[in-house]
N, C-alpha and C. Protein backbone atom coordinates (compact mmCIF):
# COMPACT_ATOMS: atom_id res chain seq x y z
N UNK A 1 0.82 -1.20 0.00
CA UNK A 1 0.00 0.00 0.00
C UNK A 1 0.86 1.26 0.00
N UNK A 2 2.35 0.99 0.45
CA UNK A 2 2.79 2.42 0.66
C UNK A 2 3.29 2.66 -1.02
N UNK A 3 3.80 1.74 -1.38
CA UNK A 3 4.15 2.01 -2.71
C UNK A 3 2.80 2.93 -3.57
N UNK A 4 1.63 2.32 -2.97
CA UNK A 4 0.59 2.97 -4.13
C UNK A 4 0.20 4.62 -3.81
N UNK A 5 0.75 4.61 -2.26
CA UNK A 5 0.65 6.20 -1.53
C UNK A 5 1.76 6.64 -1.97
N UNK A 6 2.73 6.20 -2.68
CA UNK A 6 3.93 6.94 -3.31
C UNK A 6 3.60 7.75 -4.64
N UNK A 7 2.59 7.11 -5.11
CA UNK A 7 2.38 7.87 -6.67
C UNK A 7 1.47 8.28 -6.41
N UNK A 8 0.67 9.11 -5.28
CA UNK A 8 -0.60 9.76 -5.44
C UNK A 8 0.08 10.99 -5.60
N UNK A 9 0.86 12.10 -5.19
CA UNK A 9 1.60 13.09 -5.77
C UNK A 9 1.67 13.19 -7.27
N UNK A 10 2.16 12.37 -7.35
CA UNK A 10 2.44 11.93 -8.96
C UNK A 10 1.19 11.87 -10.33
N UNK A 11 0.05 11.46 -9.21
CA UNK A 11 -0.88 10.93 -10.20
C UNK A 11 -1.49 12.58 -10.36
N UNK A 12 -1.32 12.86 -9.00
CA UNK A 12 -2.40 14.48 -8.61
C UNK A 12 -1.84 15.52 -9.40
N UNK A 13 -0.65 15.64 -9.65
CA UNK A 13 -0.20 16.30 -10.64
C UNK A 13 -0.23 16.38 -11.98
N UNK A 14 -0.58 15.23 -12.46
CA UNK A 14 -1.21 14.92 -13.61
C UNK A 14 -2.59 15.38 -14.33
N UNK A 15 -3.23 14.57 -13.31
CA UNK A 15 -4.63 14.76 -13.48
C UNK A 15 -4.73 16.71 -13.43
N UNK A 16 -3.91 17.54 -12.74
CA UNK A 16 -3.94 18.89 -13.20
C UNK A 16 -3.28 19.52 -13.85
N UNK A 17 -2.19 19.02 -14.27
CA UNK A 17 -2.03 19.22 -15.22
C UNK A 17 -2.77 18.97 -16.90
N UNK A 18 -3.70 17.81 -16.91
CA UNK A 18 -4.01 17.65 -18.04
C UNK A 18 -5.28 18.41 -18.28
N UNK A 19 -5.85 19.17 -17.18
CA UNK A 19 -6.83 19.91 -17.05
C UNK A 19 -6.01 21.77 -17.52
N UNK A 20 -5.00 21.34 -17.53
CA UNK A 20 -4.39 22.43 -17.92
C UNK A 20 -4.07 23.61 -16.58
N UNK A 21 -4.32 23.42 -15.56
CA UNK A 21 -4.59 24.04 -14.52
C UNK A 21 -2.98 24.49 -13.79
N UNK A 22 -2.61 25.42 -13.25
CA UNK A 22 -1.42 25.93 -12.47
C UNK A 22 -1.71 25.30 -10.69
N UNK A 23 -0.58 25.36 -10.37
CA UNK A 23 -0.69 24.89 -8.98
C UNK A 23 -1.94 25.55 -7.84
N UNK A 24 -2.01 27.55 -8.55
CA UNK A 24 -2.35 28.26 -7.88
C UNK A 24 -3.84 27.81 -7.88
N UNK A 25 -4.48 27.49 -9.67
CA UNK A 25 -5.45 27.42 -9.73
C UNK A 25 -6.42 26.11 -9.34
N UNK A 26 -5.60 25.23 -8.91
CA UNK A 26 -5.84 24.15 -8.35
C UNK A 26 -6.24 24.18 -6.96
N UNK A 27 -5.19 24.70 -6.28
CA UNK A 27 -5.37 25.19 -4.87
C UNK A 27 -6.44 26.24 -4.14
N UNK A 28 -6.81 26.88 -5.14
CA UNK A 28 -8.05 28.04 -5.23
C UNK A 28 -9.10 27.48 -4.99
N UNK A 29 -9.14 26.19 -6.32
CA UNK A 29 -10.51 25.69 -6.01
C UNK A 29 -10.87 24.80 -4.70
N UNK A 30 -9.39 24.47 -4.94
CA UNK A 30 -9.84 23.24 -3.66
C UNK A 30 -10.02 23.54 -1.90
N UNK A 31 -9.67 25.15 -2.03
CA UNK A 31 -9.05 26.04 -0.76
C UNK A 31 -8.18 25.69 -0.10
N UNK A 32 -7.27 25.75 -0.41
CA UNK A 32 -5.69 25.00 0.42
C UNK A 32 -4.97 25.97 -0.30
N UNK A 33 -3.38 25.92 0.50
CA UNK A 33 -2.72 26.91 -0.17
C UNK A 33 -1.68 25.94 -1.15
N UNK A 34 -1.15 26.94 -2.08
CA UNK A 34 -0.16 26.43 -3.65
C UNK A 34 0.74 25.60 -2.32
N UNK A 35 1.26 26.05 -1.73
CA UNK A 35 2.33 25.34 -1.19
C UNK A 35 2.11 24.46 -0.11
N UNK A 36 0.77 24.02 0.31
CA UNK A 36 0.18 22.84 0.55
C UNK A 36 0.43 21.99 -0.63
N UNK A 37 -0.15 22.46 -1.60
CA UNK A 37 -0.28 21.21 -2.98
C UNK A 37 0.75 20.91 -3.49
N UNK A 38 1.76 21.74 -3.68
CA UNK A 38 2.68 21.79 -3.71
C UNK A 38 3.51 20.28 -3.23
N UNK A 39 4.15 20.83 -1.99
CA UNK A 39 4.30 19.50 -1.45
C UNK A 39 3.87 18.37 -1.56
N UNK A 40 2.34 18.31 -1.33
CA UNK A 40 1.39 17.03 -2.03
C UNK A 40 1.87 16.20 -3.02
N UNK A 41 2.10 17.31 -3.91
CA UNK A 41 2.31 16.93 -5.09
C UNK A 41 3.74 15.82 -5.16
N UNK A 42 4.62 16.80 -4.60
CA UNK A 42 6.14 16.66 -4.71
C UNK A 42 6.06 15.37 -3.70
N UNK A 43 5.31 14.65 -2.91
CA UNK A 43 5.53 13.58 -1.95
C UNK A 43 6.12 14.49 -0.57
N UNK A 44 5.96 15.70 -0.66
CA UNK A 44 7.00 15.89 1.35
C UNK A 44 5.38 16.15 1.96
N UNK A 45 4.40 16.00 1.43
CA UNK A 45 3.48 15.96 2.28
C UNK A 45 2.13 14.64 2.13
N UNK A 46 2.18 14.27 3.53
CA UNK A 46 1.34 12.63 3.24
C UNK A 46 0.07 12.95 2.97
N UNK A 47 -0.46 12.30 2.10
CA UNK A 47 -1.81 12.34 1.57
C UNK A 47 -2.58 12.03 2.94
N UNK A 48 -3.69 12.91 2.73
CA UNK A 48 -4.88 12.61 3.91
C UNK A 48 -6.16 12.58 3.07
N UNK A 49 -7.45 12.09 3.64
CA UNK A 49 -8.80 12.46 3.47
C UNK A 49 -9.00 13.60 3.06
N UNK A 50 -8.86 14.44 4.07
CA UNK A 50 -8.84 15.83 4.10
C UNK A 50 -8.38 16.84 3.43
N UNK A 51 -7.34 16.42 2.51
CA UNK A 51 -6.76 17.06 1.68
C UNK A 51 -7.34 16.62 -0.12
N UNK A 52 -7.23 15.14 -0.24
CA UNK A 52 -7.56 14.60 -1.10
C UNK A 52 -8.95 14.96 -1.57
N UNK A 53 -9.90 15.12 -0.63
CA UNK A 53 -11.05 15.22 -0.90
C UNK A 53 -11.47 16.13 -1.88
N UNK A 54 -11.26 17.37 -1.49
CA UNK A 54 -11.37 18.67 -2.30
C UNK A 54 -11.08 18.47 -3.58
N UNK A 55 -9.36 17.83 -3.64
CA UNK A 55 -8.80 17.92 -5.01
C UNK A 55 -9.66 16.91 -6.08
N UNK A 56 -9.79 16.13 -5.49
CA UNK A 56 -10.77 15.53 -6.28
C UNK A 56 -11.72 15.35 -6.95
N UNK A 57 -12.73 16.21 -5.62
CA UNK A 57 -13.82 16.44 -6.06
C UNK A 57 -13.67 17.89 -7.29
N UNK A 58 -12.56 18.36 -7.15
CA UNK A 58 -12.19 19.58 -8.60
C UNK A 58 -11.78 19.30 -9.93
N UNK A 59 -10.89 17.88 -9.42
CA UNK A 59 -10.54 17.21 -10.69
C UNK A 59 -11.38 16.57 -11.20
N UNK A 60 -12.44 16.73 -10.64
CA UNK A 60 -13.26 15.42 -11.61
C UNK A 60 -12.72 13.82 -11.18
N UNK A 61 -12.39 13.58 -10.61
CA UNK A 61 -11.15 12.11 -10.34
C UNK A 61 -11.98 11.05 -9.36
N UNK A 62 -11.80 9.97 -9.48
CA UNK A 62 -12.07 9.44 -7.89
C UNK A 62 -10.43 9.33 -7.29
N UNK A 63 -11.14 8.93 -5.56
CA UNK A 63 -10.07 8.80 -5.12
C UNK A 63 -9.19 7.19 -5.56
N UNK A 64 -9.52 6.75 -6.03
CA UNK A 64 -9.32 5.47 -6.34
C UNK A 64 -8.36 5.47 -7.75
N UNK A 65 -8.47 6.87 -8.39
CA UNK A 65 -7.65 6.80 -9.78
C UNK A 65 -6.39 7.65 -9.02
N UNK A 66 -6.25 8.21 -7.65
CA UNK A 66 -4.97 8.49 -7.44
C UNK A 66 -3.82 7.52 -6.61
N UNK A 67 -5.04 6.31 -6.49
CA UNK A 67 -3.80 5.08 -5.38
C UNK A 67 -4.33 3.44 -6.53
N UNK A 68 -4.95 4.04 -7.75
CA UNK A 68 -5.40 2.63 -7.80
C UNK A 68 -3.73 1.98 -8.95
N UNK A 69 -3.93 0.21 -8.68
CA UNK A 69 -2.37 0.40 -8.94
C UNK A 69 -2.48 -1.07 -10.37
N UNK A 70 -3.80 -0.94 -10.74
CA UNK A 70 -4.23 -1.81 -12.09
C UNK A 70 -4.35 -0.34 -13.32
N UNK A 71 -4.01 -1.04 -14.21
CA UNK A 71 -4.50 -0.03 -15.42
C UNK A 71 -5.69 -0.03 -15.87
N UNK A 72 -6.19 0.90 -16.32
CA UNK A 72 -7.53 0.74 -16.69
C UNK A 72 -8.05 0.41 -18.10
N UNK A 73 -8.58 -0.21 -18.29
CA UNK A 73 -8.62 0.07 -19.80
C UNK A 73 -9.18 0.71 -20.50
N UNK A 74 -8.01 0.70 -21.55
CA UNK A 74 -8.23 1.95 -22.44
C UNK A 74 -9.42 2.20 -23.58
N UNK A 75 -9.72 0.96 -23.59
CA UNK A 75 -11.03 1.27 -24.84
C UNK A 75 -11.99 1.76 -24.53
N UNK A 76 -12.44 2.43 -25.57
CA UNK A 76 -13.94 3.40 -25.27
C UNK A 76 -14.89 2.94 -26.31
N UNK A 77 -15.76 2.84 -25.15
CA UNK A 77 -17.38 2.15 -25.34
C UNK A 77 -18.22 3.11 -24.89
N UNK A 78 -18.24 3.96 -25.93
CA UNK A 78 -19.47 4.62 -26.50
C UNK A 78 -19.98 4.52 -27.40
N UNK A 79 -21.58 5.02 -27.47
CA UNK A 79 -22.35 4.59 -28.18
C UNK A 79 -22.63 5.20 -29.43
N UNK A 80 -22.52 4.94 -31.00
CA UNK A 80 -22.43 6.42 -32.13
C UNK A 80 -23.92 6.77 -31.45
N UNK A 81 -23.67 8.00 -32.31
CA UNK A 81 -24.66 8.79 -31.74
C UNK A 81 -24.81 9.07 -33.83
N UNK A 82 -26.38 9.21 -34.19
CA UNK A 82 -27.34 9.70 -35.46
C UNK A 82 -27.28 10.81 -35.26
N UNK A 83 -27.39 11.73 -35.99
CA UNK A 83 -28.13 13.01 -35.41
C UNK A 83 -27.88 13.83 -37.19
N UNK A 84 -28.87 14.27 -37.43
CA UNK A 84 -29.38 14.48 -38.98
C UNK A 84 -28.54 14.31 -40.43
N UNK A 85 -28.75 13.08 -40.46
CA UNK A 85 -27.88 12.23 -40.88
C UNK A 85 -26.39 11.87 -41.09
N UNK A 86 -25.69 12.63 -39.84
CA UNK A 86 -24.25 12.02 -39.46
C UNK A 86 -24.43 11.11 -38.53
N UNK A 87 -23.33 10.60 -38.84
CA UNK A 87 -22.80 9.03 -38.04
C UNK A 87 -22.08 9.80 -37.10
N UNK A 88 -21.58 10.04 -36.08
CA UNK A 88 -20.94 10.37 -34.81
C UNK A 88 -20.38 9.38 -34.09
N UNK A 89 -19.14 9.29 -34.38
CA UNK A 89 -18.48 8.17 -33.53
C UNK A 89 -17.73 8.74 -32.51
N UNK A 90 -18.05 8.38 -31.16
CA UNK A 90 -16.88 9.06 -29.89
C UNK A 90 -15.80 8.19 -29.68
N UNK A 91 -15.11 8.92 -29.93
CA UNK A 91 -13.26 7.95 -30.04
C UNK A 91 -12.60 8.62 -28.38
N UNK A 92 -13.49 9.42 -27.86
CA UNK A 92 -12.25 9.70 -26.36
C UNK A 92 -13.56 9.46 -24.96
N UNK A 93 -12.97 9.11 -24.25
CA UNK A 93 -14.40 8.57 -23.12
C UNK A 93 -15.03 9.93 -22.40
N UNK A 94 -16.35 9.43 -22.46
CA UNK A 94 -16.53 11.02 -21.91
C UNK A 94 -16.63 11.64 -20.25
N UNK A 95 -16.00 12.90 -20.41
CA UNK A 95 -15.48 13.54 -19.96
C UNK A 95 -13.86 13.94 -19.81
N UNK A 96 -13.69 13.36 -20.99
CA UNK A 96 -11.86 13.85 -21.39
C UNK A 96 -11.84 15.04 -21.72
N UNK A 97 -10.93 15.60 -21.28
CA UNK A 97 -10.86 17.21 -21.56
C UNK A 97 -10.62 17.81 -23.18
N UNK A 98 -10.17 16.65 -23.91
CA UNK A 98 -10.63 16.54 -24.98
C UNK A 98 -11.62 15.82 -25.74
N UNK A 99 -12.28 16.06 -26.82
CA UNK A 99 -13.28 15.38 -27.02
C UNK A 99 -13.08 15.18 -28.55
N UNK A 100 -12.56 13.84 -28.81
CA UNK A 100 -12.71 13.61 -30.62
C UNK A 100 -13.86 12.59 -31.09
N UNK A 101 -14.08 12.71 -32.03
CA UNK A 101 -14.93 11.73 -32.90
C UNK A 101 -14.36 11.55 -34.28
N UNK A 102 -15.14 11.05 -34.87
CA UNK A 102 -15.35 10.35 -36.43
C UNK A 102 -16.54 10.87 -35.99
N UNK A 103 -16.73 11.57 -37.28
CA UNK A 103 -17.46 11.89 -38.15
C UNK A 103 -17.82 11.46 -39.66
N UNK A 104 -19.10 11.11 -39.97
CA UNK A 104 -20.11 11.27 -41.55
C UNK A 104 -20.34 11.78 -41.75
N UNK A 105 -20.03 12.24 -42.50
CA UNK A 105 -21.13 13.20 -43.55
C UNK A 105 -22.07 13.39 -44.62
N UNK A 106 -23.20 13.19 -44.68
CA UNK A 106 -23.69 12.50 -45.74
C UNK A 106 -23.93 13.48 -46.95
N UNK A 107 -23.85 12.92 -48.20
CA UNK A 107 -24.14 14.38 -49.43
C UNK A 107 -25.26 14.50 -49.20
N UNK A 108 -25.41 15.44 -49.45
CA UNK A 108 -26.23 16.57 -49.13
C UNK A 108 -26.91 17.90 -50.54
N UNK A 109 -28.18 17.91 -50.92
CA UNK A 109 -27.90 18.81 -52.20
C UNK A 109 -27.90 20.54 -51.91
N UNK A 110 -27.76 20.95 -50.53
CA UNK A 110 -27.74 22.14 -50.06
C UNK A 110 -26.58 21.98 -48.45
N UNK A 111 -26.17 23.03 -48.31
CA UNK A 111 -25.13 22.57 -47.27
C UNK A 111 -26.05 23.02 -45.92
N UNK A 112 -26.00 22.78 -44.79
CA UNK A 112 -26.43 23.08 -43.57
C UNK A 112 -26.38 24.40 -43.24
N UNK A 113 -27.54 24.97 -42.28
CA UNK A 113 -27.06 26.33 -41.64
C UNK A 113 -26.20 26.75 -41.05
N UNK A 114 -25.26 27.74 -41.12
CA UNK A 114 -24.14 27.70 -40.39
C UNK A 114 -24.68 28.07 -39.23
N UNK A 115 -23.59 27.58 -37.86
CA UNK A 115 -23.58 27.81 -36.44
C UNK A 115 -22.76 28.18 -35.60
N UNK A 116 -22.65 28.75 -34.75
CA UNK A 116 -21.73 28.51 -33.87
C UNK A 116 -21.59 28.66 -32.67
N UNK A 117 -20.80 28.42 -31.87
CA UNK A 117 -20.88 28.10 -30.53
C UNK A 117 -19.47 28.21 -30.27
N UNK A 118 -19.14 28.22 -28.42
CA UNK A 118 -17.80 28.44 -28.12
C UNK A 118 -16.59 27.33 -28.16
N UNK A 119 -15.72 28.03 -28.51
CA UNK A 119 -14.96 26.94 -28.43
C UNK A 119 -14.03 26.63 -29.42
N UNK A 120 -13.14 26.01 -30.09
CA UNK A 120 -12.02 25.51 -31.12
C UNK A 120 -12.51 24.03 -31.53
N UNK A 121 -12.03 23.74 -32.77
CA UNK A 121 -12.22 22.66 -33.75
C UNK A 121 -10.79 22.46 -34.33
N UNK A 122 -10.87 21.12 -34.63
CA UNK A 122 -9.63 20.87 -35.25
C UNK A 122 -10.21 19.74 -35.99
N UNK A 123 -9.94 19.18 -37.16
CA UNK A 123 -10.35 18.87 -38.78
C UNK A 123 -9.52 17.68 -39.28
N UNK A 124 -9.36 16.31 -39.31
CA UNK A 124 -9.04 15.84 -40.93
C UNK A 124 -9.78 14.87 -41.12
N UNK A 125 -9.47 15.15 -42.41
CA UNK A 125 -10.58 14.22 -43.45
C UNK A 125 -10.14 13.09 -44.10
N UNK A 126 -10.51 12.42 -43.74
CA UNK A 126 -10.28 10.25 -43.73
C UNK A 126 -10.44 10.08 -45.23
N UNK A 127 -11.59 10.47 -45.64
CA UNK A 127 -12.30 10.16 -46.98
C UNK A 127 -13.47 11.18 -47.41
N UNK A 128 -13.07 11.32 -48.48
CA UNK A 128 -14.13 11.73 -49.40
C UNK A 128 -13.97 13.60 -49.31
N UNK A 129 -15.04 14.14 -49.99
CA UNK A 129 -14.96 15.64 -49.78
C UNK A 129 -15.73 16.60 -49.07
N UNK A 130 -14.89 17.22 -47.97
CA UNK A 130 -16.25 17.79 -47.43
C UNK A 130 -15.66 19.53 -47.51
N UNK A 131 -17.18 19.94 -48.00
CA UNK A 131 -17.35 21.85 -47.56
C UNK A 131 -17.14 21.70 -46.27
N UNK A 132 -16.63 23.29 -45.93
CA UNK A 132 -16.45 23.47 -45.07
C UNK A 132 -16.96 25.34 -44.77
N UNK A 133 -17.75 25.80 -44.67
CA UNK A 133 -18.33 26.92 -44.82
C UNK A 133 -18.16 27.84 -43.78
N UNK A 134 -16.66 28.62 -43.75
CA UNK A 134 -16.35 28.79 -42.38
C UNK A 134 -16.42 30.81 -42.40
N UNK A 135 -17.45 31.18 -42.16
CA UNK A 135 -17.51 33.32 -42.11
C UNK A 135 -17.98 33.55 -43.55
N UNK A 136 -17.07 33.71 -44.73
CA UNK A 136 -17.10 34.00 -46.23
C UNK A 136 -16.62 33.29 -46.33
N UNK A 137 -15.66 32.36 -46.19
CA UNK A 137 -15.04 31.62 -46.97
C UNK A 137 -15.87 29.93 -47.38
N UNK A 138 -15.31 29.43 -48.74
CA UNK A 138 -16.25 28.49 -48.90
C UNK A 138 -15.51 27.74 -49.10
N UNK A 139 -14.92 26.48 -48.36
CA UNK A 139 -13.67 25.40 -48.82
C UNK A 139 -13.94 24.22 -49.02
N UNK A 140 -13.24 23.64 -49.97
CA UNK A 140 -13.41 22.26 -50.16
C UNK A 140 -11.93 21.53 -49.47
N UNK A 141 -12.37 20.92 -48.63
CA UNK A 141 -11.46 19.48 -48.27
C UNK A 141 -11.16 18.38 -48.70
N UNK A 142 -10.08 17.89 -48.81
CA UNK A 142 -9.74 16.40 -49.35
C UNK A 142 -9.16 15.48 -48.31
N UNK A 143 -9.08 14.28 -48.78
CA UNK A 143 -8.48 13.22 -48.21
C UNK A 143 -7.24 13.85 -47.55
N UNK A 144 -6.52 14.06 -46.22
CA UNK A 144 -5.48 14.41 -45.65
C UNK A 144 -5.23 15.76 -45.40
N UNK A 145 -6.09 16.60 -45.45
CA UNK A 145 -6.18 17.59 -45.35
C UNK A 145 -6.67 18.08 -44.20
N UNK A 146 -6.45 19.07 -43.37
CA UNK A 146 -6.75 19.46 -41.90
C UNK A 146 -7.22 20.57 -42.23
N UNK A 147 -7.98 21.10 -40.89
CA UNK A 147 -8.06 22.42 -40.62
C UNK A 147 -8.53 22.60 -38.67
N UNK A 148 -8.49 24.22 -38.76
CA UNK A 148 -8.23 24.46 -37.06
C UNK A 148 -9.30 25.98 -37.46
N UNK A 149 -10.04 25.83 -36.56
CA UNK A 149 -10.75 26.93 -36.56
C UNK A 149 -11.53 27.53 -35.21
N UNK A 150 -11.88 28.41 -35.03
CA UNK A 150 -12.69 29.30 -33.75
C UNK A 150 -13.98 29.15 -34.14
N UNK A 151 -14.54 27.94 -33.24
CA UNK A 151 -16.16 27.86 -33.77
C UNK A 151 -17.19 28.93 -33.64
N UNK A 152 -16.73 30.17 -32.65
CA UNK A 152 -17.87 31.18 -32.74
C UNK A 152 -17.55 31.90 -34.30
N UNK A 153 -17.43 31.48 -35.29
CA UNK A 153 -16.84 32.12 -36.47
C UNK A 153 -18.60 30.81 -37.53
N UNK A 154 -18.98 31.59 -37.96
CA UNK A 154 -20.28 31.09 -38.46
C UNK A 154 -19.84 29.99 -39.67
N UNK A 155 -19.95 28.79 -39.36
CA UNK A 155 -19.75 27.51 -39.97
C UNK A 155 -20.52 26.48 -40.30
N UNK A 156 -20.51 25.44 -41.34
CA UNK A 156 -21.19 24.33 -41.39
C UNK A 156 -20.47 23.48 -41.94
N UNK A 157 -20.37 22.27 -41.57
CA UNK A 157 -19.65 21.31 -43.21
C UNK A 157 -20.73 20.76 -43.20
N UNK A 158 -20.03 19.99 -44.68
CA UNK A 158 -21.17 18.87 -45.53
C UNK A 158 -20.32 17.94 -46.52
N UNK A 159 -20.77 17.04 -46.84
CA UNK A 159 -19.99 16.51 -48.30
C UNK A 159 -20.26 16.96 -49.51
N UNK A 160 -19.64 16.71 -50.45
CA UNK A 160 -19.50 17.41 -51.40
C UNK A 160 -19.59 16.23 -52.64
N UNK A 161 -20.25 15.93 -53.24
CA UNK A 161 -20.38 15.00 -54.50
C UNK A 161 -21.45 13.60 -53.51
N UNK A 162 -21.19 12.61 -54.44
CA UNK A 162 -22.05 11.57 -54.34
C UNK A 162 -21.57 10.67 -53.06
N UNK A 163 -20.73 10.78 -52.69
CA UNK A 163 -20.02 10.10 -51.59
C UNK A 163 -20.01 10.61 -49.87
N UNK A 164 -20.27 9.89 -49.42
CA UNK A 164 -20.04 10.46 -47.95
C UNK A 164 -18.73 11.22 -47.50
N UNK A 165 -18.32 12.14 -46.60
CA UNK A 165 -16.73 12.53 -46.08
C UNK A 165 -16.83 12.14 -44.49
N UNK A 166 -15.89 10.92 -44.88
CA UNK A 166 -15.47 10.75 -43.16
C UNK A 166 -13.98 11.31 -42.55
N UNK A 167 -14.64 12.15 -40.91
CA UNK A 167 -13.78 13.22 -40.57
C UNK A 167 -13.27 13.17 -39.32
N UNK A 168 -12.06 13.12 -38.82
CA UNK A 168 -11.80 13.27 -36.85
C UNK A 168 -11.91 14.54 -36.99
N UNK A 169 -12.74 14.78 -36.05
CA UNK A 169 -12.98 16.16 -35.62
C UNK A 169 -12.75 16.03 -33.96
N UNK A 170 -11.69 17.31 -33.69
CA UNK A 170 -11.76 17.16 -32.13
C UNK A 170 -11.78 18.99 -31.76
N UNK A 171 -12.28 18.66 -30.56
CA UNK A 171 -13.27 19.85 -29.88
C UNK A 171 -12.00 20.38 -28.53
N UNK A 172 -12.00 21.36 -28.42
CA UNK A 172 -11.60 21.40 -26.57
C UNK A 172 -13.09 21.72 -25.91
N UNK A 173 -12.62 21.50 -24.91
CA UNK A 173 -13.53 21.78 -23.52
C UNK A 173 -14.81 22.34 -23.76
N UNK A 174 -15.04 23.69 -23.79
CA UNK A 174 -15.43 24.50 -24.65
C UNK A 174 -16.08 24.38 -25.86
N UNK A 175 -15.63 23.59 -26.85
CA UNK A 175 -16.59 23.61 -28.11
C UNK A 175 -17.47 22.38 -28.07
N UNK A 176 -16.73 20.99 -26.82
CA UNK A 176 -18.11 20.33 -26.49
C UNK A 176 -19.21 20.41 -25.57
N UNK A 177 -19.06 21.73 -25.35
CA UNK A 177 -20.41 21.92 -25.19
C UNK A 177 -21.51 22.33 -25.56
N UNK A 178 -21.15 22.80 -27.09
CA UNK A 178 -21.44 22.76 -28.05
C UNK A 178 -23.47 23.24 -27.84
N UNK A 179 -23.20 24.79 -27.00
CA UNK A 179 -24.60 25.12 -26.98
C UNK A 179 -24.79 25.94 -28.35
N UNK A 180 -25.03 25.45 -29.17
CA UNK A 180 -25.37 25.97 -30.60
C UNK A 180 -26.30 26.73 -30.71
N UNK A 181 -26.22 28.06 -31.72
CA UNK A 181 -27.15 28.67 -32.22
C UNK A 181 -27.14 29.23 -33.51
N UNK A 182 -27.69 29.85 -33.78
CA UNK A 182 -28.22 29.91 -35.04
C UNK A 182 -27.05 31.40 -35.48
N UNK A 183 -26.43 31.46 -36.77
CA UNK A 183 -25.74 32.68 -36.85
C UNK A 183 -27.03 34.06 -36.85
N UNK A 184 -27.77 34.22 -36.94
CA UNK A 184 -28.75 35.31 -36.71
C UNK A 184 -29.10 35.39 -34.81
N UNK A 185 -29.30 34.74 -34.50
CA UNK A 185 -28.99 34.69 -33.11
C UNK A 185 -27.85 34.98 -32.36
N UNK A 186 -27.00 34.77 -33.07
CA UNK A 186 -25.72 35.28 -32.27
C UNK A 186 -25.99 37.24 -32.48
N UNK A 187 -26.33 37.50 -33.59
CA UNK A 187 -26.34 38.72 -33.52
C UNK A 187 -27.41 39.29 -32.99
N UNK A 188 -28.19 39.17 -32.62
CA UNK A 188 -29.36 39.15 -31.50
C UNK A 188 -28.79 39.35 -30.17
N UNK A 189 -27.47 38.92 -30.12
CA UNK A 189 -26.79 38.57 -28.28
C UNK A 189 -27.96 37.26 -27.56
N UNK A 190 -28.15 36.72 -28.22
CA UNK A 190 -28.87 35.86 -27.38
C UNK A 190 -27.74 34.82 -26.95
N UNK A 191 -26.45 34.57 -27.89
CA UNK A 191 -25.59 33.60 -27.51
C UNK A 191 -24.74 33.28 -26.13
């Protein structure tokens, strides 16, 4: 057991780091000071209840992913998700601070309304051709081709010819939450 209380520092630092978070901002939430966690972190201070608790409950974590000493596995079993006629495949488990899929796209003889919502996108395309309808600009994508964009920027894709375009699309934090609205609504301020 002490070995597995050796890497809870280790693990705790992780887990905030991959949240992207600074020592300070960690410690804020959890109300303890940086140089409480600090230590924590570094092993000169022994993990308690009392300390653990907080961080945890901030990280999102159980306490069990900072002493547990099996790996977990890695595959993700989620379910595609339909939704007007894309295929949606979730490739990262949810609640990862990133969020990718596979994406379908099905042709289409008019492209979708553009939308947008907060957050960043990042783009490539597996197969086939997809629009990409991002402010004024009107692009066509190919096989290996990426793109990175600011989703509050009024967008839609679609495919382009007789064939479907399958796409990893990954989101940060932020763009899966993906409260969408309508580009006339955004200028409304309703967004």
């Amino acid at each position: 057991m002490t070995d597995e209380l050796a890497q809870v520092g280790t693990r705790l630092r992780a887990a905030r780091n991959d949240r992207g978070w600074t020592l300070d901002d960690l410690a804020e939430r959890a109300g303890m000071s940086p140089s409480t966690l600090s230590r924590l972190e570094s092993g000169k201070r022994q993990a308690s209840l009392e300390l653990l608790l907080p961080l945890t409950r901030q990280l999102g974590i159980r306490l069990d992913d900072l002493v547990s000493t099996q790996t977990p596995d890695p595959r993700v079993r989620r379910a595609p998700i339909r939704r007007q006629g894309m295929l949606i495949v979730p490739l990262a488990p949810e609640g990862a601070p990133i969020s990718t899929y596979k994406i379908t796209y099905p042709p289409v003889d008019s492209p979708p309304e553009r939308r947008t919502h907060d957050g960043y996108e990042w783009l490539y395309v597996l197969s086939g051709r997809l629009r990409l309808l991002l402010g004024e600009q009107d692009l066509v994508l190919t096989r290996g081709e990426a793109a990175e964009f600011d989703t509050r920027t009024p967008h839609s894709m679609s495919a382009v010819g007789s064939r479907p375009a399958q796409v990893l699309s990954i989101f940060n934090d932020e763009g899966m939450k993906m409260h969408t609205h309508t580009h006339a609504d955004a200028g409304a301020g309703t967004g």
